[in-house]
C-alpha atoms as a PDB file:
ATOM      1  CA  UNK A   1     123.768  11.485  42.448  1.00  0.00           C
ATOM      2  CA  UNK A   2     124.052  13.993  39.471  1.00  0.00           C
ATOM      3  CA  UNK A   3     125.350  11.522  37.465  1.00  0.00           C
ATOM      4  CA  UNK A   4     122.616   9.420  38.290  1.00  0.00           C
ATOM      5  CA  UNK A   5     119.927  11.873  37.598  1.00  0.00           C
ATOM      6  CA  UNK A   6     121.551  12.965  33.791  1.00  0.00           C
ATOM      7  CA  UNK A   7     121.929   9.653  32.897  1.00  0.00           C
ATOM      8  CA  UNK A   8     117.977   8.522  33.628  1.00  0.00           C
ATOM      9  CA  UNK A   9     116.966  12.225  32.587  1.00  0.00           C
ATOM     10  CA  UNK A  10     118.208  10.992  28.976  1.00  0.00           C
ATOM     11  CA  UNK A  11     116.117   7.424  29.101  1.00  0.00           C
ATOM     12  CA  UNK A  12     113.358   7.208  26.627  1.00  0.00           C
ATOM     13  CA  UNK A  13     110.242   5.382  28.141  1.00  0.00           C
ATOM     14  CA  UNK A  14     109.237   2.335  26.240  1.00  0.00           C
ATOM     15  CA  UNK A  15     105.443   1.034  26.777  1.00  0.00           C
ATOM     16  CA  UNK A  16     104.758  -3.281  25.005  1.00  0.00           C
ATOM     17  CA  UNK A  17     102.361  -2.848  22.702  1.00  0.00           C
ATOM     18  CA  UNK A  18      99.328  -4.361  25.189  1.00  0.00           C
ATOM     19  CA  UNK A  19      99.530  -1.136  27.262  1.00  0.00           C
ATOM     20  CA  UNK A  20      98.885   0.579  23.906  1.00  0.00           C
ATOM     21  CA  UNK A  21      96.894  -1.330  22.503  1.00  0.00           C
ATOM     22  CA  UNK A  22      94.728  -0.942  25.494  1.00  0.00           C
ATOM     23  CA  UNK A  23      94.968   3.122  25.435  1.00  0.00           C
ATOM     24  CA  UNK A  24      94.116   3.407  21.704  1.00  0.00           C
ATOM     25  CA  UNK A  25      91.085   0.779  22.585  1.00  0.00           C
ATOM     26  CA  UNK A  26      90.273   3.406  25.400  1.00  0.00           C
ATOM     27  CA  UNK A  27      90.815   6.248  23.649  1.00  0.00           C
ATOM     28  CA  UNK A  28      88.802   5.087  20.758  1.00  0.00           C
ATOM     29  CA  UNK A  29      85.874   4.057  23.215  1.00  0.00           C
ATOM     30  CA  UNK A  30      85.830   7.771  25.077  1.00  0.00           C
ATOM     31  CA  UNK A  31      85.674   9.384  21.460  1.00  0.00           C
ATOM     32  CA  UNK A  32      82.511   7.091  20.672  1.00  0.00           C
ATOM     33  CA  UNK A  33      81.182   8.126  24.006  1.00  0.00           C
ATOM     34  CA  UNK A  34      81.896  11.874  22.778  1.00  0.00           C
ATOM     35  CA  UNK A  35      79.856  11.289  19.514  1.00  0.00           C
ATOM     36  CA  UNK A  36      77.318  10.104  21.351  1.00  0.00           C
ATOM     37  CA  UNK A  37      76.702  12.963  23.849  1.00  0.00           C
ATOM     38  CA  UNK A  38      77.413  15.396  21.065  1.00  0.00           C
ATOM     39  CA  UNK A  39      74.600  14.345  18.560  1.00  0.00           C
ATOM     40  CA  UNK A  40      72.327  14.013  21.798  1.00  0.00           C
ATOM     41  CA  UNK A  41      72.886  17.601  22.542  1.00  0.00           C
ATOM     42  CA  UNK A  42      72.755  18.722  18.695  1.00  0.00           C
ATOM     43  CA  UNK A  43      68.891  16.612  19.131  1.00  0.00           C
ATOM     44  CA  UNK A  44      67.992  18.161  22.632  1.00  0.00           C
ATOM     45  CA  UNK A  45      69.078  21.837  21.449  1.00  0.00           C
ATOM     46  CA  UNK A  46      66.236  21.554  18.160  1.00  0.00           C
ATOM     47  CA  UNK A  47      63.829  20.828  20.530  1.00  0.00           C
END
């Protein structure tokens, strides 16, 4: 079993290129999101 766990513990994971192109599309449409409610509070707080 040890043997088992050091040789897995050493794996590197390796993601296809969908599954990151889909979290950089995600992570690119929570930072517009971000903008968004950030310039909305920069407006609200002038008022």
């Amino acid at each position: 079993a040890l043997n088992h766990i050091r040789k897995y513990s050493r794996d590197r994971l390796v993601f296809d290129d969908k599954l990151l192109d889909e979290l950089a599309d995600l992570a690119h449409e929570r930072l517009s999101q971000l903008d968004q409610r950030t310039e909305q509070v920069k407006q609200d707080s002038k008022q």
